[in-house]
Protein backbone atom coordinates (compact mmCIF):
# COMPACT_ATOMS: atom_id res chain seq x y z
CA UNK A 1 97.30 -36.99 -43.19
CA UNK A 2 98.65 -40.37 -43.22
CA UNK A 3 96.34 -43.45 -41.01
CA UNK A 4 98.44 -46.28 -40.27
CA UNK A 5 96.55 -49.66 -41.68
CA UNK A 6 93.12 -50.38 -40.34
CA UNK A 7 93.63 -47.57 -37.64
CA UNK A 8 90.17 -47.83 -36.52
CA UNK A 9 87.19 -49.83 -37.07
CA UNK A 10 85.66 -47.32 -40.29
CA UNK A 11 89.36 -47.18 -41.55
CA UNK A 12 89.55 -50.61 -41.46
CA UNK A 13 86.26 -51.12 -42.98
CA UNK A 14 86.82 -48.71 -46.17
CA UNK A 15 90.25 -50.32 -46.46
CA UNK A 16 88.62 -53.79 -46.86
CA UNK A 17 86.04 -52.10 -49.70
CA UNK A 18 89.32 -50.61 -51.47
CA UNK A 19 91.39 -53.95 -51.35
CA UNK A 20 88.78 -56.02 -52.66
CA UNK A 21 88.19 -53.29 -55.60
CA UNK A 22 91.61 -53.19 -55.99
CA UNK A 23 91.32 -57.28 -56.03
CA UNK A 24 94.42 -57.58 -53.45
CA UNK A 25 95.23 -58.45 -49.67
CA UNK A 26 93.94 -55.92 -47.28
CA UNK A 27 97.40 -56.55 -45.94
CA UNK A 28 98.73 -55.40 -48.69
CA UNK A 29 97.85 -51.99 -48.59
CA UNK A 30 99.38 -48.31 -46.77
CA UNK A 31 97.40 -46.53 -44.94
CA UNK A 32 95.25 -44.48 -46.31
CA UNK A 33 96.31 -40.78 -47.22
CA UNK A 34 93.87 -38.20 -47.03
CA UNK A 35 95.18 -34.91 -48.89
CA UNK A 36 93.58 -31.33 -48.96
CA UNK A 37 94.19 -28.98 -52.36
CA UNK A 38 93.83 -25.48 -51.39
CA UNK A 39 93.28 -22.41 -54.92
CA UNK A 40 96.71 -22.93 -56.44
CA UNK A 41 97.65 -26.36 -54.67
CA UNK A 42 98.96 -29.12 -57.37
CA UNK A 43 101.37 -32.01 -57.95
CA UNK A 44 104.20 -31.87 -59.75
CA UNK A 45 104.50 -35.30 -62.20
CA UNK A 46 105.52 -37.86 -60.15
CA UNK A 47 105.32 -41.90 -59.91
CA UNK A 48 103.63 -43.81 -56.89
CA UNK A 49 105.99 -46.25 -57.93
CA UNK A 50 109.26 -46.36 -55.15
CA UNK A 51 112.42 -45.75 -57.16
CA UNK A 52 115.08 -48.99 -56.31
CA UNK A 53 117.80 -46.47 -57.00
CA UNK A 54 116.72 -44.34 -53.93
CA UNK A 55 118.67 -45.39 -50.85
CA UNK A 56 115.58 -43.99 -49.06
CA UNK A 57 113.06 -46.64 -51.20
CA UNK A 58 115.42 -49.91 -50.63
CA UNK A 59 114.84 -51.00 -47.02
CA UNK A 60 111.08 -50.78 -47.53
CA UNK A 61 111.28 -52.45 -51.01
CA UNK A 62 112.95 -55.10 -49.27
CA UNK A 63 110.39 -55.13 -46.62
CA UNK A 64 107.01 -54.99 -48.49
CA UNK A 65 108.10 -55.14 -52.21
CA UNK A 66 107.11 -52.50 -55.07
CA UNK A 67 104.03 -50.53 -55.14
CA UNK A 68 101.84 -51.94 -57.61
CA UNK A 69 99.00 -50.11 -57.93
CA UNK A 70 96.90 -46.28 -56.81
CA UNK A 71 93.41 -45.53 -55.95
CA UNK A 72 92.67 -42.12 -55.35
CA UNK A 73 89.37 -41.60 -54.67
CA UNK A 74 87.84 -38.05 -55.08
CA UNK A 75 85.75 -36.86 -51.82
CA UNK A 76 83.80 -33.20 -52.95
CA UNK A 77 83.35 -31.40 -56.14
CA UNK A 78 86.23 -29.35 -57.06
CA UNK A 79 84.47 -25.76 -58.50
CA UNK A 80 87.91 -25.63 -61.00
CA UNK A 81 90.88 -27.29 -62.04
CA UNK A 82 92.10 -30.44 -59.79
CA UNK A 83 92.07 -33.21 -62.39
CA UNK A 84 94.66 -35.78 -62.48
CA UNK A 85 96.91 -35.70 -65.64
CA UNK A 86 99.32 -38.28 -67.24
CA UNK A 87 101.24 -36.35 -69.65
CA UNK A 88 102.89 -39.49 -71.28
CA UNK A 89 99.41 -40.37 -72.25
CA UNK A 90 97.32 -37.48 -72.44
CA UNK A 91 94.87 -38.61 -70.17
CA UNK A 92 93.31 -35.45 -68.15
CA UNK A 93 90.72 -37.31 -64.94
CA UNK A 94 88.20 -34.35 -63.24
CA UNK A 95 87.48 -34.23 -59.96
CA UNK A 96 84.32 -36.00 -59.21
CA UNK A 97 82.75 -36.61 -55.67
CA UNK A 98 81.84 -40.19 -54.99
CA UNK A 99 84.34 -41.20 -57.90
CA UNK A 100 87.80 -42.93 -58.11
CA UNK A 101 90.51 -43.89 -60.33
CA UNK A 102 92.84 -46.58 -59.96
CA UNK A 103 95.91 -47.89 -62.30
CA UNK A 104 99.06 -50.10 -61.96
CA UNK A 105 102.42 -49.57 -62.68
CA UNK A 106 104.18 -52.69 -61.98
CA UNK A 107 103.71 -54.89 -65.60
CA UNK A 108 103.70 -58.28 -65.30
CA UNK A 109 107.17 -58.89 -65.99
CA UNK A 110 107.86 -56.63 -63.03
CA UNK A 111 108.86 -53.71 -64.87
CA UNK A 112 107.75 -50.17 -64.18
CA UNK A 113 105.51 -48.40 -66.61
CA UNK A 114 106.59 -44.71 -67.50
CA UNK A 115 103.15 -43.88 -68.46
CA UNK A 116 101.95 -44.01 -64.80
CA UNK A 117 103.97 -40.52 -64.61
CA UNK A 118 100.97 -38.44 -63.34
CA UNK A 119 100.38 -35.16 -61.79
CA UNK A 120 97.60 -33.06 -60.01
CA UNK A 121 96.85 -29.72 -61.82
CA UNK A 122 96.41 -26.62 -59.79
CA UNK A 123 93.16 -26.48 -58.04
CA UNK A 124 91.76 -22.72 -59.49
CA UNK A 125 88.54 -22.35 -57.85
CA UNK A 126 87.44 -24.34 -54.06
CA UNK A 127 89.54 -26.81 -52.37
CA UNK A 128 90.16 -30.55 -53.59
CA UNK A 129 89.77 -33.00 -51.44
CA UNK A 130 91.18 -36.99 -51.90
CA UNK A 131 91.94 -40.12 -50.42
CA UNK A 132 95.18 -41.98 -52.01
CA UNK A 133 95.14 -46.02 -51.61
CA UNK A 134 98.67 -47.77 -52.20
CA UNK A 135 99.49 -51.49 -52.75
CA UNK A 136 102.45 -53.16 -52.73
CA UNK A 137 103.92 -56.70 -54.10
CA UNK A 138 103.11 -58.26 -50.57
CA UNK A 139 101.74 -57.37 -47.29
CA UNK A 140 102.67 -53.53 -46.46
CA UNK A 141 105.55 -53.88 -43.10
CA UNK A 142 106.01 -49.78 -42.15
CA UNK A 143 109.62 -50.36 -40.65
């Protein structure tokens, strides 16, 4: 499920708590994307990051500039599997209620970082439930 920015008054008030955690522009920010993992749901390894080769990415990288940054913020206990993985680096995140992770992708220099390649491993037991927070270069225009 994808909200459109500050949909509603709560939206807009758990978008403001995000932003300022993830120290940028409410503005700057999609919508929030709420995602359900059903027993044997996952993500293949992806970036958050949109691609400027993708003829699809370029009118909204024009727009809104590059994603910069992810929160995904974990909303039950998952009874198995459902952590977030970046195989470049090894790093394996569980499934926590209450709990988030954020990182960036777009280095100073403006460069993408390969290491954000990450990936949701299959949920085995339950369901897994997020909430994914994107932020771009400057503020977020949909079309």
């Amino acid at each position: 499920m994808f909200f459109r920015l500050a949909e509603d008054a709560l939206l807009e008030r758990l978008e403001r708590r995000l932003s300022s955690l993830m120290q940028l522009p409410l503005e700057h920010g999609e919508g929030l994307q709420v995602l359900r993992y059903p027993v044997g749901a996952q993500s293949l390894p992806h970036y958050d990051f949109l691609m400027p080769t993708s003829d699809a990415n370029r009118a909204s990288l024009v727009r809104s500039g590059q994603r910069v940054s992810t929160l995904i913020v974990y909303l039950n206990e998952v009874a198995r599997g459902g952590a977030t993985l970046f195989p470049e680096s090894g790093i394996a995140v569980a499934p926590r209620r209450g709990c988030a992770l954020y990182f960036e992708y777009c280095i100073l220099d403006g460069q993408l970082d390969p290491l954000s390649l990450h990936a949701g491993a299959p949920v085995l037991a339950g369901e897994e439930w997020i909430v994914t927070k994107w932020m771009r270069q400057r503020p977020f225009r949909s079309a």
